[in-house]
PDB file of N, CA and C in Angstrom:
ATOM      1  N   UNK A   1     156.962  24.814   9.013  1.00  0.00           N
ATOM      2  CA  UNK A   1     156.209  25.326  10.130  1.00  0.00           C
ATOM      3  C   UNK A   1     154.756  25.456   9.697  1.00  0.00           C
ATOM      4  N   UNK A   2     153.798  24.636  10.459  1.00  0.00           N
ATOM      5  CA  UNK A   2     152.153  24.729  10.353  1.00  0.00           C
ATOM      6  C   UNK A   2     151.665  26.076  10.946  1.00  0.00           C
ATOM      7  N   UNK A   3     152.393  26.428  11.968  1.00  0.00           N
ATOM      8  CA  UNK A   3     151.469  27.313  12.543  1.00  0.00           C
ATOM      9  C   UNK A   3     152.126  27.757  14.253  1.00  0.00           C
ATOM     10  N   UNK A   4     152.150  28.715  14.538  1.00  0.00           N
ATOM     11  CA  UNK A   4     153.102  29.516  15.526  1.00  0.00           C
ATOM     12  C   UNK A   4     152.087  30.261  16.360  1.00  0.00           C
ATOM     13  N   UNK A   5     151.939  29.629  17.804  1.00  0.00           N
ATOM     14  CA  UNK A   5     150.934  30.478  18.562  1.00  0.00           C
ATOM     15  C   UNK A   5     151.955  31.155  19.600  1.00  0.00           C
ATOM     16  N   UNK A   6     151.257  32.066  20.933  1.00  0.00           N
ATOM     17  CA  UNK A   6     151.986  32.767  21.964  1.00  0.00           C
ATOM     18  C   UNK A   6     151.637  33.127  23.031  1.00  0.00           C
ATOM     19  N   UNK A   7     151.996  33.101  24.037  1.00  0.00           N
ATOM     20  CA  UNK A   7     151.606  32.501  25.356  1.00  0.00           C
ATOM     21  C   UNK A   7     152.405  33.820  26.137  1.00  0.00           C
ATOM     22  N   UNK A   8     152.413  34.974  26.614  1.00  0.00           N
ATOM     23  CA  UNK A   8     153.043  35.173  27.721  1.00  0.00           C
ATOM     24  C   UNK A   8     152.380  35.842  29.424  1.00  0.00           C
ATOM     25  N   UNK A   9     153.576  36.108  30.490  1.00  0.00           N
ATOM     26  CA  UNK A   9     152.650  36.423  31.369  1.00  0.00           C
ATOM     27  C   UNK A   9     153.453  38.211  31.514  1.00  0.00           C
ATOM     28  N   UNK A  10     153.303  38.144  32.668  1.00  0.00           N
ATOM     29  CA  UNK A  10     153.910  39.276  33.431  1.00  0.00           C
ATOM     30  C   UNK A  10     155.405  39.594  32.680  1.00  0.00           C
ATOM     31  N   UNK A  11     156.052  38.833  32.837  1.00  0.00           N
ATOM     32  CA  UNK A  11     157.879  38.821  32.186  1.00  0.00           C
ATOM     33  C   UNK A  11     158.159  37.809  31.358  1.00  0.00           C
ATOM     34  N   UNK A  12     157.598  36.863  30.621  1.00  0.00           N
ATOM     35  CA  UNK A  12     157.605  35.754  30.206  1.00  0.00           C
ATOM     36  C   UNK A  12     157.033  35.521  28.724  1.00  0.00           C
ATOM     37  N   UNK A  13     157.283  35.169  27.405  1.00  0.00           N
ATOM     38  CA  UNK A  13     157.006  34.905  26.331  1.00  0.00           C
ATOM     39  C   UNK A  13     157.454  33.156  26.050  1.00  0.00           C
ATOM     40  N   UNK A  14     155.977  32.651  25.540  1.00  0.00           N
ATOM     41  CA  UNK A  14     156.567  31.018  25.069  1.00  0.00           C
ATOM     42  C   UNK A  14     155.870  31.099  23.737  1.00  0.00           C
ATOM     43  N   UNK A  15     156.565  30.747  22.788  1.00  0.00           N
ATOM     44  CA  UNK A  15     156.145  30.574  21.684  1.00  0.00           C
ATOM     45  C   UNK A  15     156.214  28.962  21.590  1.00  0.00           C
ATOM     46  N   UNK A  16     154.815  28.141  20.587  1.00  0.00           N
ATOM     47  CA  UNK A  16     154.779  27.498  20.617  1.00  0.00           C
ATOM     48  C   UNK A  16     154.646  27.250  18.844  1.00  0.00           C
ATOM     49  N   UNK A  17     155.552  26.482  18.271  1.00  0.00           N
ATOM     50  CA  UNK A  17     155.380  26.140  17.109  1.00  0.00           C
ATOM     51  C   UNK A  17     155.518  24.599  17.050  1.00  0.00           C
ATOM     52  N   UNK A  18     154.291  24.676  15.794  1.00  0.00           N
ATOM     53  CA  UNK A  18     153.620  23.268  15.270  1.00  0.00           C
ATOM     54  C   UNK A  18     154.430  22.892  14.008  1.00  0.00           C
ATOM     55  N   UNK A  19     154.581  22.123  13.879  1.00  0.00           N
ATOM     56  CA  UNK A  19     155.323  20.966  12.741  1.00  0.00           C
ATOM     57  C   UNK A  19     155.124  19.916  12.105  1.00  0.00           C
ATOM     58  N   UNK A  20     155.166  20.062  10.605  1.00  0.00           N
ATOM     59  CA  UNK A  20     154.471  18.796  10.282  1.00  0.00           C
ATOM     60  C   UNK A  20     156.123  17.327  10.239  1.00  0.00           C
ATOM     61  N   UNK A  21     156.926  17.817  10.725  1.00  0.00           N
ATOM     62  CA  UNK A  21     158.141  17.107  10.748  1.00  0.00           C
ATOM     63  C   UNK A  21     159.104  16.937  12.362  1.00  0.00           C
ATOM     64  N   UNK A  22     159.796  16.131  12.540  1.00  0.00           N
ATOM     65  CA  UNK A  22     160.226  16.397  13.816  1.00  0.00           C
ATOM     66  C   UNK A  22     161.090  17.332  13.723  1.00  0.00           C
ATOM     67  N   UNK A  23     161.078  18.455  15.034  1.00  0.00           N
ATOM     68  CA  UNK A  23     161.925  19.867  15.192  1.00  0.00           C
ATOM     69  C   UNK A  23     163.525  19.743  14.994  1.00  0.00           C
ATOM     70  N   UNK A  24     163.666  20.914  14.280  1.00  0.00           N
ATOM     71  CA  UNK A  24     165.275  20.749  14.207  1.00  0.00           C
ATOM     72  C   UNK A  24     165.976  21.516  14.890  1.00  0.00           C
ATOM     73  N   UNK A  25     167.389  21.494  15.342  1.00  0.00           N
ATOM     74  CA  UNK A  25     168.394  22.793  15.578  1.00  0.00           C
ATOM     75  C   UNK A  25     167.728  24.240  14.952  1.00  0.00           C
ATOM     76  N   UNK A  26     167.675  24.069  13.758  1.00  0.00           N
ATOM     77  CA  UNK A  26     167.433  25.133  12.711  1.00  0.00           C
ATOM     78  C   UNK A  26     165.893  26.139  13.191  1.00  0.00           C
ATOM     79  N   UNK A  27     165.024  24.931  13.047  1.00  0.00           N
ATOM     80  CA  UNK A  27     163.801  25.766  13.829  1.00  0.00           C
ATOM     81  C   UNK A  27     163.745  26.484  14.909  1.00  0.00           C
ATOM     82  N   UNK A  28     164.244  25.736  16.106  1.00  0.00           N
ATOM     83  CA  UNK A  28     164.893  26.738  17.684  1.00  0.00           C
ATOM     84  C   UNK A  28     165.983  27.657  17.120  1.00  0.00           C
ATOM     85  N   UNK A  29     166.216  27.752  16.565  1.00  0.00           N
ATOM     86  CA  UNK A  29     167.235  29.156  16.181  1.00  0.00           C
ATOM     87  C   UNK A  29     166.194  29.923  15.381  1.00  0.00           C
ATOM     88  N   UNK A  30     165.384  29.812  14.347  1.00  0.00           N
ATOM     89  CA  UNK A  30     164.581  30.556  13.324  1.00  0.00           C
ATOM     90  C   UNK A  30     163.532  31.281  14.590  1.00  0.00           C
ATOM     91  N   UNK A  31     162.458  30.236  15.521  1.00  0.00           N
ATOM     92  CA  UNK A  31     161.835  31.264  16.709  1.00  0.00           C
ATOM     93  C   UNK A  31     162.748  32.201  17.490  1.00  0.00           C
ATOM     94  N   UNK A  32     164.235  31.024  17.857  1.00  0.00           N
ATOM     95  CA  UNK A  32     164.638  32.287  19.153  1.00  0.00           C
ATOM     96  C   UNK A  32     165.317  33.919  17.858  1.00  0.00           C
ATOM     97  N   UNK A  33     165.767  33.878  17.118  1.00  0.00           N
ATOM     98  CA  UNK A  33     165.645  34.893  16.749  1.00  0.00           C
ATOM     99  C   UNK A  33     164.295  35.601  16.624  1.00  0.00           C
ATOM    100  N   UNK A  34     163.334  35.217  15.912  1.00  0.00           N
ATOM    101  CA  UNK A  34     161.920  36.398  16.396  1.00  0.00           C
ATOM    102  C   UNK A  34     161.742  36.759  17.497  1.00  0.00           C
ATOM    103  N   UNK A  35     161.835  35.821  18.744  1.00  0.00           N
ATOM    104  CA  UNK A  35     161.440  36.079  19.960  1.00  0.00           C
ATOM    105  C   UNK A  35     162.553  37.180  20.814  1.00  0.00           C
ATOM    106  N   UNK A  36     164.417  37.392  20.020  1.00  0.00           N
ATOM    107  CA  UNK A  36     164.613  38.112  20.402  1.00  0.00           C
ATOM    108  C   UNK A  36     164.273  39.705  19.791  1.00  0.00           C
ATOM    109  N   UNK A  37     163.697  39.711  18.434  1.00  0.00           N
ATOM    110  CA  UNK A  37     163.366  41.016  18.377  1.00  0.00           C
ATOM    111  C   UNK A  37     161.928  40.660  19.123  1.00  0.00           C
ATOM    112  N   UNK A  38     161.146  40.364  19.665  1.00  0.00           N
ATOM    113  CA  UNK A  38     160.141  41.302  20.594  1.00  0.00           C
ATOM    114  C   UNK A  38     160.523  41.187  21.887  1.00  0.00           C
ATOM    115  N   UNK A  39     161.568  40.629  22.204  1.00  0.00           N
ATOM    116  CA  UNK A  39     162.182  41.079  23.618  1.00  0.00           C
ATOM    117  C   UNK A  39     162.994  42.387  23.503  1.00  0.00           C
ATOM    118  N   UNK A  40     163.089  42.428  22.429  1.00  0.00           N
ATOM    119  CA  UNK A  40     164.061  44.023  22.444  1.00  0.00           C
ATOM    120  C   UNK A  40     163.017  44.927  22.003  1.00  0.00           C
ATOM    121  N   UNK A  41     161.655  45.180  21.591  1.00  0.00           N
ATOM    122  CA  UNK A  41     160.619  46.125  21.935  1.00  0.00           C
ATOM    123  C   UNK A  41     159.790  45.972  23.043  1.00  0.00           C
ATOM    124  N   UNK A  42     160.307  45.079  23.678  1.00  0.00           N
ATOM    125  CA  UNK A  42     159.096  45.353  24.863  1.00  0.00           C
ATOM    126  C   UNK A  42     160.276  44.567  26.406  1.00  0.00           C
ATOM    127  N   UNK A  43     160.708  45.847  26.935  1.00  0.00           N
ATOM    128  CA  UNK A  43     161.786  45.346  27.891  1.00  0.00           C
ATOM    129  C   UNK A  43     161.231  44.525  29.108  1.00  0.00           C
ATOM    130  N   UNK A  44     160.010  44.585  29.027  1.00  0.00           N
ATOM    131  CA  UNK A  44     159.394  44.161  30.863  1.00  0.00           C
ATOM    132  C   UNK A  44     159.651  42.435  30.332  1.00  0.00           C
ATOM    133  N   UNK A  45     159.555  42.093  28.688  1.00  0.00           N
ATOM    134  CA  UNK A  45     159.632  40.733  28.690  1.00  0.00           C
ATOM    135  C   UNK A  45     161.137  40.201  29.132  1.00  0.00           C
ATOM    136  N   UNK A  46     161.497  39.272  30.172  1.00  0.00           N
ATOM    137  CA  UNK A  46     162.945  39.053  30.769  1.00  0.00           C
ATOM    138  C   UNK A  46     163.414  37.775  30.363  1.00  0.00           C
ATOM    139  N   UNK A  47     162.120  36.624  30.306  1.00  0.00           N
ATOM    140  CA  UNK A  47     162.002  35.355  30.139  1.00  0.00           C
ATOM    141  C   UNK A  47     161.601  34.515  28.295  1.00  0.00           C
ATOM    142  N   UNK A  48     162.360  33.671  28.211  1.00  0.00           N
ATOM    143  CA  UNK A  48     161.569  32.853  26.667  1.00  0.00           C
ATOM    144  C   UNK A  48     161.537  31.447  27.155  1.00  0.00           C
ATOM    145  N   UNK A  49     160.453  31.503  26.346  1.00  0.00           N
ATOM    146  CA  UNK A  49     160.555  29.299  26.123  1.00  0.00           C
ATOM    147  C   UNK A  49     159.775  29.372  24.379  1.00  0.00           C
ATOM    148  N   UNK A  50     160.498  28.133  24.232  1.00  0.00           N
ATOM    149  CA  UNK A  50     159.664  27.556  22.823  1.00  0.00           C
ATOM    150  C   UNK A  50     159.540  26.164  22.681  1.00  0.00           C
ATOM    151  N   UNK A  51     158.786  25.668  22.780  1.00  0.00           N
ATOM    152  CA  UNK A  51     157.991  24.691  22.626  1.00  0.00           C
ATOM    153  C   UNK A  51     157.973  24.273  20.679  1.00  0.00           C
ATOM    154  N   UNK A  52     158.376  23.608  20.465  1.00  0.00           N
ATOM    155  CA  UNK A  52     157.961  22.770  19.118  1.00  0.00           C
ATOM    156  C   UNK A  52     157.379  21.661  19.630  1.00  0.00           C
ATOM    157  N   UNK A  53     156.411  21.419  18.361  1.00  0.00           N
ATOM    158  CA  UNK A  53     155.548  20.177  18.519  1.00  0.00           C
ATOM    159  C   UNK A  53     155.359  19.444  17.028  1.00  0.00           C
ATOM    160  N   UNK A  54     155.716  17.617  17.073  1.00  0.00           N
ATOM    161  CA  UNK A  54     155.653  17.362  15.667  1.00  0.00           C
ATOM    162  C   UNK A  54     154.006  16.881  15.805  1.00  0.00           C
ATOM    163  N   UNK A  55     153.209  17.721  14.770  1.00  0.00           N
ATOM    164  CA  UNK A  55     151.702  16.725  14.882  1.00  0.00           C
ATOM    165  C   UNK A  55     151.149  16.680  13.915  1.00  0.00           C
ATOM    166  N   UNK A  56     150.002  16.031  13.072  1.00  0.00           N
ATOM    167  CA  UNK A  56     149.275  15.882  12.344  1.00  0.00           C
ATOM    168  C   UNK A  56     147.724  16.242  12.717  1.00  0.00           C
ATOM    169  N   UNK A  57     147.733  17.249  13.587  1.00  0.00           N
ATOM    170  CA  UNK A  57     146.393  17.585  13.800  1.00  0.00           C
ATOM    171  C   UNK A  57     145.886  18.553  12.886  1.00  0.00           C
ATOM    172  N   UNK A  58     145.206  18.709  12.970  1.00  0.00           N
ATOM    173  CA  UNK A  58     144.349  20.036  11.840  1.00  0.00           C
ATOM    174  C   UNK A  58     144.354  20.997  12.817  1.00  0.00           C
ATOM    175  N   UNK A  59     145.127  22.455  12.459  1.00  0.00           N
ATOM    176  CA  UNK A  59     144.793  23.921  12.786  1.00  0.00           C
ATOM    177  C   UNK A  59     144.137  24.277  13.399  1.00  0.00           C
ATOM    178  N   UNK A  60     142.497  23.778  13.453  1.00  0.00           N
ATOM    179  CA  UNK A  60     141.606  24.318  13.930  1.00  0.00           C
ATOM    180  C   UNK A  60     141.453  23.253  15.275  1.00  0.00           C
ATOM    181  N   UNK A  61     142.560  22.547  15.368  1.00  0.00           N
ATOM    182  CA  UNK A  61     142.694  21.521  16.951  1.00  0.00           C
ATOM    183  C   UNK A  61     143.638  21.557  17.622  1.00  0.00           C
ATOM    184  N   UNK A  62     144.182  22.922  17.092  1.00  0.00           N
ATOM    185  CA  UNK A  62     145.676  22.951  17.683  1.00  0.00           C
ATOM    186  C   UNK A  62     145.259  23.906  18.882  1.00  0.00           C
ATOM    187  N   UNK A  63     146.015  23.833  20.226  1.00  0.00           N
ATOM    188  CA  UNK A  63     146.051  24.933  21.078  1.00  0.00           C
ATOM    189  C   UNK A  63     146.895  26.671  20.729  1.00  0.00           C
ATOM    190  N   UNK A  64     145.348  27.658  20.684  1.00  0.00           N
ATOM    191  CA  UNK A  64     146.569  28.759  20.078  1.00  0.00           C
ATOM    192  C   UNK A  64     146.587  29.625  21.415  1.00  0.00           C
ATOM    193  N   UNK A  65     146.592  29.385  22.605  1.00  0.00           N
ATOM    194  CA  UNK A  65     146.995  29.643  23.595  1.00  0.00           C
ATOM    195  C   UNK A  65     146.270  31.479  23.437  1.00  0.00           C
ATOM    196  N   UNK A  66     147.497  32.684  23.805  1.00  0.00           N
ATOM    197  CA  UNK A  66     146.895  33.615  23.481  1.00  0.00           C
ATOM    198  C   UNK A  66     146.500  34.361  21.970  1.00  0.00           C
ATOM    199  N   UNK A  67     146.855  33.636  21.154  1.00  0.00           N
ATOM    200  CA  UNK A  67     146.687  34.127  19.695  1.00  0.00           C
ATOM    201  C   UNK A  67     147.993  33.612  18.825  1.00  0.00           C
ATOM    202  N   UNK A  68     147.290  33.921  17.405  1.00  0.00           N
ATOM    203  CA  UNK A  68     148.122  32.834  16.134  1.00  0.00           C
ATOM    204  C   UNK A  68     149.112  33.882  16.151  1.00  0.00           C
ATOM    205  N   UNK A  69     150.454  33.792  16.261  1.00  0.00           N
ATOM    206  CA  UNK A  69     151.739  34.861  15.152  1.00  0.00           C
ATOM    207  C   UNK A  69     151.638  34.034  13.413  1.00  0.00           C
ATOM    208  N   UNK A  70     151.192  32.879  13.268  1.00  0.00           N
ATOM    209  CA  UNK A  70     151.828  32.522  12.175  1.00  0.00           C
ATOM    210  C   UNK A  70     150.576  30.981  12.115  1.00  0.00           C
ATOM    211  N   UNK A  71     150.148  30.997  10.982  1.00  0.00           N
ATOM    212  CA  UNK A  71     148.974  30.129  10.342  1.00  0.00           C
ATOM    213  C   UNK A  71     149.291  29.843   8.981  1.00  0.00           C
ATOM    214  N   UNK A  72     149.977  28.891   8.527  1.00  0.00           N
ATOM    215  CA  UNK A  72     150.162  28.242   6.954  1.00  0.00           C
ATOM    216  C   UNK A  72     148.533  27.458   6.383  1.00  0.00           C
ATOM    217  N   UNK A  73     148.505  27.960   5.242  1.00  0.00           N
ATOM    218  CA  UNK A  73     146.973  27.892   4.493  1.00  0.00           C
ATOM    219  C   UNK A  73     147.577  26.342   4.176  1.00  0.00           C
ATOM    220  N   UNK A  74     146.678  25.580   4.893  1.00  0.00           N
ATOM    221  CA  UNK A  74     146.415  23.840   4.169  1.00  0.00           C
ATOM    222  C   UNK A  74     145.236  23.441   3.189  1.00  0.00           C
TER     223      UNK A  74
END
């Protein structure tokens, strides 16, 4: 994992994680577990999505939507 941004609205959390490899089973299980502990501190959130993306862009060209959870030093 390169780097893990987060997106939500009203009831809704999307986490979006970057990859320098194509996404596995393993990765959608490693976010949806984080994403269910902050659905279980904050109840108004009802909704998830996660988005993986395989890319070779540089960090500083990636979309971090509302802010970084997670930035690996390249």
């Amino acid at each position: 994992m390169r780097a893990i941004a987060y997106d939500y609205t009203e009831d809704t959390i999307v986490i979006y994680g970057y990859l320098d490899s194509i996404p596995t089973d393993e990765d959608y299980e490693t976010i949806d577990i984080a994403i269910t502990e902050i659905m279980a501190s904050l109840p108004n959130i009802l909704f998830q999505e996660i988005v993986l993306t395989n890319t070779t862009a540089l960090v500083s060209e990636l979309k971090h939507y509302k802010g970084w959870f997670y930035i690996r030093k390249e």
